[in-house]
Structures are given as structure tokens and as C-alpha cells.
Protein backbone atom coordinates (compact mmCIF):
# COMPACT_ATOMS: atom_id res chain seq x y z
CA UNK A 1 -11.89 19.28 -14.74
CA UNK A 2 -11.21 15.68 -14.76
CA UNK A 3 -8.57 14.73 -12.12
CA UNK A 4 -5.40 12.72 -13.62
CA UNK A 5 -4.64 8.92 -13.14
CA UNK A 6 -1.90 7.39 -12.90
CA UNK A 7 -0.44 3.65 -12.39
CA UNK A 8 2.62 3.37 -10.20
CA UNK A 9 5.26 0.47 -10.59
CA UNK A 10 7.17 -0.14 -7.20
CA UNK A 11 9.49 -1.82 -5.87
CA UNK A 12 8.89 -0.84 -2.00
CA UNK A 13 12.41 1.32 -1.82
CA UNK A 14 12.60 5.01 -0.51
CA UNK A 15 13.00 6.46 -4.44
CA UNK A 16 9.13 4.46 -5.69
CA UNK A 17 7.31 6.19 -2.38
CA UNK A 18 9.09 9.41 -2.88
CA UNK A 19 7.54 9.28 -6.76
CA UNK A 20 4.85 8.42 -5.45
CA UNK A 21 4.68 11.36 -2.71
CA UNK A 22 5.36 13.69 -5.47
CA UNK A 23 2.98 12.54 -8.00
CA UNK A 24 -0.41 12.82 -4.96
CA UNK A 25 1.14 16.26 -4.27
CA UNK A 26 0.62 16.89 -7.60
CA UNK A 27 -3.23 16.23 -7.31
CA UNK A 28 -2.99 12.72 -8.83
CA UNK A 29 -4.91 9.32 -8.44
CA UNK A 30 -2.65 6.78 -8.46
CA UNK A 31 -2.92 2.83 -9.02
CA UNK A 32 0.29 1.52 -7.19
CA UNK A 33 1.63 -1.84 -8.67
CA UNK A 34 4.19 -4.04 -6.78
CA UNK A 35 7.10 -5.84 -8.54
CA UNK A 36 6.89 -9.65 -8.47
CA UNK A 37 9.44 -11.40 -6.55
CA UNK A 38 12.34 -12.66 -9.02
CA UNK A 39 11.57 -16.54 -8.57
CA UNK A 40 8.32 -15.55 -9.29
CA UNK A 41 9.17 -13.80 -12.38
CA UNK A 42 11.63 -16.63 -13.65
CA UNK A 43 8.82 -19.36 -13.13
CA UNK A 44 6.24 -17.22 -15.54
CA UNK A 45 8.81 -16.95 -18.21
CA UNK A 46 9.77 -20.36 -18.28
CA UNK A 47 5.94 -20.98 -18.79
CA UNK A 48 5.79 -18.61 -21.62
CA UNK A 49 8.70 -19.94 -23.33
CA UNK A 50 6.99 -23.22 -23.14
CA UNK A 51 3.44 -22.50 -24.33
CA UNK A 52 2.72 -22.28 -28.32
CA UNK A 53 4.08 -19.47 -30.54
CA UNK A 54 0.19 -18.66 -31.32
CA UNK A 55 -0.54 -18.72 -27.96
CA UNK A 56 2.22 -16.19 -26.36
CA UNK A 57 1.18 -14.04 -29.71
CA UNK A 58 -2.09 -14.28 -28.48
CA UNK A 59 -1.04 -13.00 -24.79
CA UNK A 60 0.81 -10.40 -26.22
CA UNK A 61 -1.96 -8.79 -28.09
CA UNK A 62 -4.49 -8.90 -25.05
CA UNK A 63 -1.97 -6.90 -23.24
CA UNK A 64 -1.16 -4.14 -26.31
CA UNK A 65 -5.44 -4.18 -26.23
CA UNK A 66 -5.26 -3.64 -22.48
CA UNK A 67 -2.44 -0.63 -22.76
CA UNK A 68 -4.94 0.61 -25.63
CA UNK A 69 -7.60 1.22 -23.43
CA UNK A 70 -5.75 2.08 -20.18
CA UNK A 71 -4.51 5.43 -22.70
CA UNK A 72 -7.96 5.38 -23.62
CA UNK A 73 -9.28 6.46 -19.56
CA UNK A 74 -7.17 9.70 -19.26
CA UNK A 75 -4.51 7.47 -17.28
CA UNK A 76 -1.67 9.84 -17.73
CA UNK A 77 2.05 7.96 -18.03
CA UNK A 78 4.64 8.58 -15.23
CA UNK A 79 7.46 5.92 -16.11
CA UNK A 80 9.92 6.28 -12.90
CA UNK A 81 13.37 4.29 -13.64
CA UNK A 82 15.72 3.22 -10.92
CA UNK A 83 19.03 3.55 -12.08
């Protein structure tokens, strides 16, 4: 049997390594990915919003390709909201 896969979004607080505790428990590789620092974040959308229309269409259908063929690997979704 194939073991599961799994990508983790966190943010470095108590609640993303307990998910992430749970889901290894569980007998499950996981790909951990950090949150970007909010400056950060606000300098790559200013970017986008600057770039062409055909160009941020363009971005925007590499990553729906790239979700395509994560779901295409067995990588098994575990979305984890902070609330």
C-alpha cells in the first residue's frame, strides 16, 4: 500500500505543529510549507496588480496546472484553518 502525502501550510504556532503531530501519527508524509512574512506578501501583490491582465491569467493557470498534478501524486488534502 502506497503511504499518503500530504502538504502542510504553517504558520510556526503551537495549533500548525500539533496538525502536524497528528497527521505523522497518522502514518503520513508530509511537505511542510511556511507562511511568507506579511511585507513580503504585500510587495508580491503589488507586483501582480501591476503586471499585464494576460500575464497574471497566465500565472494563474500554471498554478491550477500545478494543483492538477499535485491531486494527480496521491497527495491527500488536509486544509487546517486557524480561526
Amino acid at each position: 500500500m502506497k503511504k499518503a502525502k500530504g502538504i502542510l501550510l504553517y504558520s510556526g504556532g503551537l495549533d500548525s505543529l500539533l496538525a502536524a503531530r497528528v497527521l505523522l501519527e497518522q502514518n503520513i508524509e508530509l511537505i511542510g510549507i511556511h507562511f511568507l512574512p506579511e511585507t513580503l506578501k504585500e510587495s508580491y501583490r503589488v507586483i501582480f496588480i501591476r503586471i499585464p491582465v494576460s500575464v497574471q491569467m497566465v500565472m494563474i493557470l500554471a498554478a491550477g496546472i500545478l494543483l492538477y498534478h499535485m491531486r494527480a501524486y496521491d497527495v491527500l488534502p488536509f486544509i487546517y484553518f486557524r480561526f
